[in-house]
PDB file of N, CA and C in Angstrom:
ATOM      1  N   UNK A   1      93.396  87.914  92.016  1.00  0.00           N
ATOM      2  CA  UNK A   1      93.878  87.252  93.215  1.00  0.00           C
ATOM      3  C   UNK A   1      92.729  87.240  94.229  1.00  0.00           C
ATOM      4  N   UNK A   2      92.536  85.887  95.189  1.00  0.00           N
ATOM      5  CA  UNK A   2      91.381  86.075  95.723  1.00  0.00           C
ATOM      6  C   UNK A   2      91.567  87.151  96.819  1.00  0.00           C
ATOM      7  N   UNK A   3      91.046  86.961  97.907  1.00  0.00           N
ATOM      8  CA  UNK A   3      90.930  87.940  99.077  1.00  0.00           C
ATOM      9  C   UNK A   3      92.224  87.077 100.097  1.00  0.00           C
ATOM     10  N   UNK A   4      91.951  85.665  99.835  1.00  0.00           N
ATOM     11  CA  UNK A   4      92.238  84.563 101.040  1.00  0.00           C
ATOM     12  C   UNK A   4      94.055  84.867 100.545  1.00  0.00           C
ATOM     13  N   UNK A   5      94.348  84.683  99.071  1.00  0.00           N
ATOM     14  CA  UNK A   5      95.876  84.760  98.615  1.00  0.00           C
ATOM     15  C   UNK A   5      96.130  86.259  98.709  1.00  0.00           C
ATOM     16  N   UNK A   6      95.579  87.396  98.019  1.00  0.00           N
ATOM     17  CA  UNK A   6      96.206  88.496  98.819  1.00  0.00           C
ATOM     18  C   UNK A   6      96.364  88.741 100.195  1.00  0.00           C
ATOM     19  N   UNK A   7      95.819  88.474 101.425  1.00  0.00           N
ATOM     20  CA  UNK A   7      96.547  88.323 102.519  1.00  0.00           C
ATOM     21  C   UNK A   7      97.501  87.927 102.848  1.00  0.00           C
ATOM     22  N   UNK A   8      97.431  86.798 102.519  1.00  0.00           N
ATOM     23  CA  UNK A   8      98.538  85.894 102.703  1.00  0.00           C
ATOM     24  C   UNK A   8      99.870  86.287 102.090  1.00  0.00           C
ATOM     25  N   UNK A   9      99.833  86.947 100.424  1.00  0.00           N
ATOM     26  CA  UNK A   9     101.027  88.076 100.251  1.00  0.00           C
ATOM     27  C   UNK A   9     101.145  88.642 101.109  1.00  0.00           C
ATOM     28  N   UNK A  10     100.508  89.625 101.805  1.00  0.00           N
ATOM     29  CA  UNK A  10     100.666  90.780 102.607  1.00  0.00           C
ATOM     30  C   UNK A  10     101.148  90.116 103.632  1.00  0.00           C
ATOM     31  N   UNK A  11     100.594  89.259 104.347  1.00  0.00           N
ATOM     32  CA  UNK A  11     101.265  88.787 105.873  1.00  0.00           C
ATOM     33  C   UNK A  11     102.658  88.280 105.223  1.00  0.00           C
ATOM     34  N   UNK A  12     102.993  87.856 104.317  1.00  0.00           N
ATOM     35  CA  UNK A  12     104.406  87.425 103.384  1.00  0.00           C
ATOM     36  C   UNK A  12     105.753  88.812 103.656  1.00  0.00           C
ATOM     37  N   UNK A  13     104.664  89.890 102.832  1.00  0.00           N
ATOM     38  CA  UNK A  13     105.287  91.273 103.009  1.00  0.00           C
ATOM     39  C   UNK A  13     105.812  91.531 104.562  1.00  0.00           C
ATOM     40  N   UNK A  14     105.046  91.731 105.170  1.00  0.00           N
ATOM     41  CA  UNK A  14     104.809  91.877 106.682  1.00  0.00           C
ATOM     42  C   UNK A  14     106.088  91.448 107.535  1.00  0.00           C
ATOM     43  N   UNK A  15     105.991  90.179 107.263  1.00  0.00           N
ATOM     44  CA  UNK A  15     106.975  89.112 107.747  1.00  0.00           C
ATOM     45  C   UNK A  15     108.660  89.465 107.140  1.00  0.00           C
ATOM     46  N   UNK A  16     108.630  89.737 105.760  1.00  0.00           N
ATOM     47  CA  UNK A  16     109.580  90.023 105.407  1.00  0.00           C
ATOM     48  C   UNK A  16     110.467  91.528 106.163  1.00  0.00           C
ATOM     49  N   UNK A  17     109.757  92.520 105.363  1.00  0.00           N
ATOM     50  CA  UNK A  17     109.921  93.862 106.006  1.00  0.00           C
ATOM     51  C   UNK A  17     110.721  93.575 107.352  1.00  0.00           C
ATOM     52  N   UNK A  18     109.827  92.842 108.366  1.00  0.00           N
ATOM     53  CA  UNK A  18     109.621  92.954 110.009  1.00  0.00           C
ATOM     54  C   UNK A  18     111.573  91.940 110.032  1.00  0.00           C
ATOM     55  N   UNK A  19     111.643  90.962 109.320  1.00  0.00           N
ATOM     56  CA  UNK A  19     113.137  90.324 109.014  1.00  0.00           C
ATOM     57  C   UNK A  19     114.207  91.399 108.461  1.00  0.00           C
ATOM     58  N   UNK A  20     113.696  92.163 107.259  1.00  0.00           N
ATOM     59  CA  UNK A  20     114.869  93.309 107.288  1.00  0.00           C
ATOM     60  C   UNK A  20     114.998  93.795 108.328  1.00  0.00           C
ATOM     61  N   UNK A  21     114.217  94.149 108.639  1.00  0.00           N
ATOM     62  CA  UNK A  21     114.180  95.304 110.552  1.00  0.00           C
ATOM     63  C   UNK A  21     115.212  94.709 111.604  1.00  0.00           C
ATOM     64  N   UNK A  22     115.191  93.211 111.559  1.00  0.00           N
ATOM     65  CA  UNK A  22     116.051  92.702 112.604  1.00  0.00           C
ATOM     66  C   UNK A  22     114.887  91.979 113.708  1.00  0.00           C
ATOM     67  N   UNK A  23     113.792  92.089 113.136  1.00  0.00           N
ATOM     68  CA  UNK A  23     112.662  91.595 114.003  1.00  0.00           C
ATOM     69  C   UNK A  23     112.330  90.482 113.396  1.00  0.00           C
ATOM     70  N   UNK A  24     111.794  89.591 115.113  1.00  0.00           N
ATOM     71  CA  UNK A  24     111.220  88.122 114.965  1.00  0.00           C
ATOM     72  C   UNK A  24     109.474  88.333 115.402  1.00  0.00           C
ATOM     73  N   UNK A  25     108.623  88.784 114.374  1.00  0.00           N
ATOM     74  CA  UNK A  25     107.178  88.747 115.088  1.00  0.00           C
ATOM     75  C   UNK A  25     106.913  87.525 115.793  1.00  0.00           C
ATOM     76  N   UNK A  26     107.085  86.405 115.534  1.00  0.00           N
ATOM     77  CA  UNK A  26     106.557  85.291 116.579  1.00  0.00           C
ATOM     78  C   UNK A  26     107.147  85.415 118.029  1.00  0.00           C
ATOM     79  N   UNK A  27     108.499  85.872 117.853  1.00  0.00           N
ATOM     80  CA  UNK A  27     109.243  86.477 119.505  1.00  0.00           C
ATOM     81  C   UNK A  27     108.339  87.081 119.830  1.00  0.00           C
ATOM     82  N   UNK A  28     108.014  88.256 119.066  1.00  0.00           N
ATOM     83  CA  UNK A  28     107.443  89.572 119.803  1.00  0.00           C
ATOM     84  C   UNK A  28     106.048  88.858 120.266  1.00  0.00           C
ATOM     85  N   UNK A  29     105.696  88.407 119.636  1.00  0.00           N
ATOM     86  CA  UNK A  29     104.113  87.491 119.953  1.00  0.00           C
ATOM     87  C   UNK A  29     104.208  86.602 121.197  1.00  0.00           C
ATOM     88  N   UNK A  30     104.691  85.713 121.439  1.00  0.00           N
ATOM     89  CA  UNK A  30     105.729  84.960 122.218  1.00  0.00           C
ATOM     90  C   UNK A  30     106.402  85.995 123.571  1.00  0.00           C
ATOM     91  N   UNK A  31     106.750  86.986 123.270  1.00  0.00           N
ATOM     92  CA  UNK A  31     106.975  88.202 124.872  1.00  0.00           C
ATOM     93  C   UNK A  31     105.322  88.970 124.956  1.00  0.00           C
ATOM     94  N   UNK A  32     104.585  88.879 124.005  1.00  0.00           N
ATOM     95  CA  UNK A  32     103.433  89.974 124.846  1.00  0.00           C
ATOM     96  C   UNK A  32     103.474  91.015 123.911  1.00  0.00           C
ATOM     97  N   UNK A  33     104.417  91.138 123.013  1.00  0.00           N
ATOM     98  CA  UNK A  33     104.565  92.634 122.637  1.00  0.00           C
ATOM     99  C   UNK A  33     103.412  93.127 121.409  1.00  0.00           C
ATOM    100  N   UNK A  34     103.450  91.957 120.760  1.00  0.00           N
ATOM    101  CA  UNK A  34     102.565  92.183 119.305  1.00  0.00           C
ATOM    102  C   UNK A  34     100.889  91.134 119.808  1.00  0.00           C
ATOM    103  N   UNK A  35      99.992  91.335 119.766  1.00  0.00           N
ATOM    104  CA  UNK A  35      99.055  90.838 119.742  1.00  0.00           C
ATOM    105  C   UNK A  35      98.527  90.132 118.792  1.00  0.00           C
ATOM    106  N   UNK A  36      97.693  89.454 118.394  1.00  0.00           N
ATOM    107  CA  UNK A  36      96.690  88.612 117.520  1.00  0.00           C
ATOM    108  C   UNK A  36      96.368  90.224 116.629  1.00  0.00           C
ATOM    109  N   UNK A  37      95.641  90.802 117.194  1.00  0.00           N
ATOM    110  CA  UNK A  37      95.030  91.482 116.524  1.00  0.00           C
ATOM    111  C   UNK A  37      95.862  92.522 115.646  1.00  0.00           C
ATOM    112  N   UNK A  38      97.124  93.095 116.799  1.00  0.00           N
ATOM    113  CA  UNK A  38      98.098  93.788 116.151  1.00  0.00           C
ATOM    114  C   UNK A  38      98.800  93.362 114.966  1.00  0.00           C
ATOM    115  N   UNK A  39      99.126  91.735 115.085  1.00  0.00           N
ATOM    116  CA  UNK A  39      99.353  91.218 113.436  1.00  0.00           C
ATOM    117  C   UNK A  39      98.274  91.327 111.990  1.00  0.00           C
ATOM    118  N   UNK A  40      97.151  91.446 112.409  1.00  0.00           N
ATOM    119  CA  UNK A  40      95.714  91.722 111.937  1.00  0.00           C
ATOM    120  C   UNK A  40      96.313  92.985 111.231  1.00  0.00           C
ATOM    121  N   UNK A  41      96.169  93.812 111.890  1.00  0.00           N
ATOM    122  CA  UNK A  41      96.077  95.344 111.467  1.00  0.00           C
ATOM    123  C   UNK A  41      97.344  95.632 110.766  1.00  0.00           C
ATOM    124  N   UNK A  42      98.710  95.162 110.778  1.00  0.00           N
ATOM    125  CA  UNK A  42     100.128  95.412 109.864  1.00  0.00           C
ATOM    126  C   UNK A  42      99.711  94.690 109.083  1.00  0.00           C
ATOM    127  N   UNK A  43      99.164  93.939 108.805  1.00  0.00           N
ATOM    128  CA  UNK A  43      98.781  92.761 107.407  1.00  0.00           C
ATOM    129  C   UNK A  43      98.033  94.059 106.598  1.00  0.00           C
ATOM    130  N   UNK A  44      96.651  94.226 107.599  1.00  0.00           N
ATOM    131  CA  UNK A  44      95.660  95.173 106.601  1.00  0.00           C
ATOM    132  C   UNK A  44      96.162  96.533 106.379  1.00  0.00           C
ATOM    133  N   UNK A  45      97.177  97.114 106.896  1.00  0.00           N
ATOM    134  CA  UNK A  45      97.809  97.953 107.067  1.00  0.00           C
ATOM    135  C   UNK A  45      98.529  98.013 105.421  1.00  0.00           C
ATOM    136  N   UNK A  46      99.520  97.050 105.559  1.00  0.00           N
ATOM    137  CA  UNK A  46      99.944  96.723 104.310  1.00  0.00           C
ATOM    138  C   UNK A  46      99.381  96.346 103.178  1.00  0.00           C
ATOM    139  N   UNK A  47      97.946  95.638 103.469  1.00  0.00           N
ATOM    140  CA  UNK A  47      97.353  95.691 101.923  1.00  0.00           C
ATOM    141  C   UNK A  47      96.871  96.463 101.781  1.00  0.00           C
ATOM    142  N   UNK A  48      96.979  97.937 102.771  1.00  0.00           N
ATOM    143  CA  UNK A  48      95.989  99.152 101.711  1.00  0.00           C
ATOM    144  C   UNK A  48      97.252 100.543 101.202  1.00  0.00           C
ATOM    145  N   UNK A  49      98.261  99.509 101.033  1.00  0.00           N
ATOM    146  CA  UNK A  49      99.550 100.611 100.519  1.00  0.00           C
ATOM    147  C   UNK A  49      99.333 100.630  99.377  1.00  0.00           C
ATOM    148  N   UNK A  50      99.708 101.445  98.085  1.00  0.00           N
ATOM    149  CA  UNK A  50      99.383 101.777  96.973  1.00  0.00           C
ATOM    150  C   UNK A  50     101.012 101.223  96.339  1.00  0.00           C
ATOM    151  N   UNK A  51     102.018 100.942  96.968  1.00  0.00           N
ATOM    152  CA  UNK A  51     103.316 100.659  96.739  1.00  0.00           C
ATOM    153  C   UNK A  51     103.410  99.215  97.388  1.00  0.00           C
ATOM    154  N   UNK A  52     102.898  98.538  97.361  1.00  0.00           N
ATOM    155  CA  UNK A  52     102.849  97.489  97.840  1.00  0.00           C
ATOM    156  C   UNK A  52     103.815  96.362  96.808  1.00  0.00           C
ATOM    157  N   UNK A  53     103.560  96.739  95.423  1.00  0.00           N
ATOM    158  CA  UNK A  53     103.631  95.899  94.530  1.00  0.00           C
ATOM    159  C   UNK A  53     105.684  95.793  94.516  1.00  0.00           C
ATOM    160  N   UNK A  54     106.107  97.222  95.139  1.00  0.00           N
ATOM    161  CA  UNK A  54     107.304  97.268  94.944  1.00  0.00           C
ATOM    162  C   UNK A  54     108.096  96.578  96.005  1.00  0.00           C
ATOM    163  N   UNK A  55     107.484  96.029  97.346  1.00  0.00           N
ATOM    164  CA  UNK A  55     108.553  95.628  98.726  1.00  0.00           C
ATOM    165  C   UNK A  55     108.748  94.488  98.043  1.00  0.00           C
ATOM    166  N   UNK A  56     108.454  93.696  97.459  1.00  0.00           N
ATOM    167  CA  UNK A  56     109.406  92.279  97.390  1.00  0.00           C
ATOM    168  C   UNK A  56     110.909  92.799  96.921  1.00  0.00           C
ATOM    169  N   UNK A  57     110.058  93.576  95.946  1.00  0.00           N
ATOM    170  CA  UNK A  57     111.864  93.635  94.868  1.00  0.00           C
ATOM    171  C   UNK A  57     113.157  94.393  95.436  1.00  0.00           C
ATOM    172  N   UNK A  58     112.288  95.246  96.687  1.00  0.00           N
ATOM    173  CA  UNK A  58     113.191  95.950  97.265  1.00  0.00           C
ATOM    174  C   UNK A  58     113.540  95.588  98.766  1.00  0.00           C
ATOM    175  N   UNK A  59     112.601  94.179  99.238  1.00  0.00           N
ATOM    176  CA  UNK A  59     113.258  93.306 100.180  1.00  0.00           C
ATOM    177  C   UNK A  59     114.180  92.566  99.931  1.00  0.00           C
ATOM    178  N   UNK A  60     114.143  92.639  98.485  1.00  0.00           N
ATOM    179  CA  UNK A  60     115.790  91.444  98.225  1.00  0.00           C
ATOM    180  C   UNK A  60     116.549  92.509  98.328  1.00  0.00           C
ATOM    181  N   UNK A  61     116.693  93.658  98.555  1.00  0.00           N
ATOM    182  CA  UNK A  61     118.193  94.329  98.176  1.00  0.00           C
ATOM    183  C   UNK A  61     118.320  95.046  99.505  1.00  0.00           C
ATOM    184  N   UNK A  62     117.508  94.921 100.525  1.00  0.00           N
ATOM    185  CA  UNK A  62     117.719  96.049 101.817  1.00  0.00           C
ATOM    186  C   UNK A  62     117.386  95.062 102.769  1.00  0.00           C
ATOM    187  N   UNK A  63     118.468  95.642 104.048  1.00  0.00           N
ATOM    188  CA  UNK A  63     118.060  95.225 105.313  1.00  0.00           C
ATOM    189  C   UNK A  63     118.041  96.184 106.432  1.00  0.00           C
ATOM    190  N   UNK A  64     117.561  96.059 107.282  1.00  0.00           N
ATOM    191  CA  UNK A  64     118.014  97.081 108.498  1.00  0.00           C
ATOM    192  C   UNK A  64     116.782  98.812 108.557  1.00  0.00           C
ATOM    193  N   UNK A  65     116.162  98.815 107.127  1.00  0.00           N
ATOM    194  CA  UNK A  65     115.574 100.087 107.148  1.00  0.00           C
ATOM    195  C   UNK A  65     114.019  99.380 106.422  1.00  0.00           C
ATOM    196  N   UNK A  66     113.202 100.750 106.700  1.00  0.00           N
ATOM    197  CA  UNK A  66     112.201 100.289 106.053  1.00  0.00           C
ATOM    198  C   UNK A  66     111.926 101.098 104.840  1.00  0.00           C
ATOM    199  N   UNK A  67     111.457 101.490 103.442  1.00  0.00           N
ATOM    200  CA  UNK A  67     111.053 102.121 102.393  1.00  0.00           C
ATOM    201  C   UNK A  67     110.184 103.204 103.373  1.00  0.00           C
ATOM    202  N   UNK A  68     110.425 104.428 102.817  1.00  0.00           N
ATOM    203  CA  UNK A  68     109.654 105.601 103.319  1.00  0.00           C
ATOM    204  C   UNK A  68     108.472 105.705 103.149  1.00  0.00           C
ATOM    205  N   UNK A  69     107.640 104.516 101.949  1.00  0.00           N
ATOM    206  CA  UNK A  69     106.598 104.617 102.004  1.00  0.00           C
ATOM    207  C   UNK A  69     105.917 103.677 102.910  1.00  0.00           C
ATOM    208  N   UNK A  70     106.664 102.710 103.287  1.00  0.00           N
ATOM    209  CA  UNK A  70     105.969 101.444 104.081  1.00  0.00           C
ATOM    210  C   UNK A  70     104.795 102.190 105.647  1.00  0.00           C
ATOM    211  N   UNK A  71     103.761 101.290 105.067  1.00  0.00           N
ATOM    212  CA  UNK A  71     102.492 101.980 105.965  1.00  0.00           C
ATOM    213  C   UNK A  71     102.548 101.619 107.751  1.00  0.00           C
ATOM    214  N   UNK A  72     103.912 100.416 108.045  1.00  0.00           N
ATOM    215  CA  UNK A  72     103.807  99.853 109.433  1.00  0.00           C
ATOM    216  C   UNK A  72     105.204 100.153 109.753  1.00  0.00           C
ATOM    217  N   UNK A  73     106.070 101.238 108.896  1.00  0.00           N
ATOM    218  CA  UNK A  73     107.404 101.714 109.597  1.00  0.00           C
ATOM    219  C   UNK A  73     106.807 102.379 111.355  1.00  0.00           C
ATOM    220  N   UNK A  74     106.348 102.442 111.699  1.00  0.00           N
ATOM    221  CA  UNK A  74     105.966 103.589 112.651  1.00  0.00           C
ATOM    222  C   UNK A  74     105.773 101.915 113.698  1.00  0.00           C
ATOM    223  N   UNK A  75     105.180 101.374 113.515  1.00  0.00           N
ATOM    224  CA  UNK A  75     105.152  99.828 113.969  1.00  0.00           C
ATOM    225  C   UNK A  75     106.286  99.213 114.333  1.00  0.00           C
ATOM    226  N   UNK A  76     106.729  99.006 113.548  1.00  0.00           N
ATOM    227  CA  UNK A  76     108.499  98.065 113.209  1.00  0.00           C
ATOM    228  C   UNK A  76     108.975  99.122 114.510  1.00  0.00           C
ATOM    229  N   UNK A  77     109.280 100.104 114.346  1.00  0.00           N
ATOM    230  CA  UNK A  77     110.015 101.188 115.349  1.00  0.00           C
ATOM    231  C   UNK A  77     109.977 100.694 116.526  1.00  0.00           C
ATOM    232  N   UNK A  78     108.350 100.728 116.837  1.00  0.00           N
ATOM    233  CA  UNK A  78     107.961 100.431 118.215  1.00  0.00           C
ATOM    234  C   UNK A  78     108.293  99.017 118.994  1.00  0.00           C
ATOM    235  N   UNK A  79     108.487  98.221 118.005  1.00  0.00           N
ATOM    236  CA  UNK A  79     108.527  97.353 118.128  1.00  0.00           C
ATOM    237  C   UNK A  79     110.187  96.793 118.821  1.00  0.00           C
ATOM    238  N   UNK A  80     110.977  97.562 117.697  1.00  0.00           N
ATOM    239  CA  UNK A  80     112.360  97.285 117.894  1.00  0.00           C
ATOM    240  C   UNK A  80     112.935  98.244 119.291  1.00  0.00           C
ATOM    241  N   UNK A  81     111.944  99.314 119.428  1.00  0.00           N
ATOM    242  CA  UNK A  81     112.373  99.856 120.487  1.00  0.00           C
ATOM    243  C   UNK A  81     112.206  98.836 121.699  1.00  0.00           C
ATOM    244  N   UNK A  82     111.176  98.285 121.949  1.00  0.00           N
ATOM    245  CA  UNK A  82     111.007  97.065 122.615  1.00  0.00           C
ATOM    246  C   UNK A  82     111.534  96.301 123.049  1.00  0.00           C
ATOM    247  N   UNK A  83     111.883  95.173 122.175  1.00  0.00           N
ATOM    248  CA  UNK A  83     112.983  94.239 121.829  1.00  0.00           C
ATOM    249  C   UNK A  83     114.079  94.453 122.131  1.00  0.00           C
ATOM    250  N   UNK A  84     114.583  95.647 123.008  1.00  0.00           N
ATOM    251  CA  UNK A  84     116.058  95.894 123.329  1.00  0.00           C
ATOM    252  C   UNK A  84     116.475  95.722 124.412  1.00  0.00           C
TER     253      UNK A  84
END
């Protein structure tokens, strides 16, 4: 996979995850909350998980939480704390 299509999974991942959560990143982008760069870093964040290969299969079956291994739960949090 090149460099240009694994990102683009990952920002896929990213996006998903951040939809189980109950979160809209373009909102949060859109209020101030998430930055350019901060989307940067949950992307690269997520492509250096070693479990990476497993969030699709386990974004179809969950909403509302994140996998204990996910590397931007600590993110999502902050985020949703936010958003309230």
């Amino acid at each position: 996979m090149s460099t240009t299509a694994r990102l683009k999974h990952h920002a896929t991942l990213v996006d998903r995850m951040a939809t189980a959560r109950g979160l809209d990143l373009q909102e949060a982008s859109l209020r101030g909350a998430l930055t350019p760069a901060d989307q940067s870093e949950l992307v690269l964040r997520c492509a250096g998980c070693v479990r990476a290969d497993h969030c699709a299969a386990w974004l179809d079956a969950q909403t509302g939480t994140t996998p204990d291994y996910c590397r931007n739960a600590q993110a999502f949090d902050a985020l949703a704390k936010g958003s309230g």
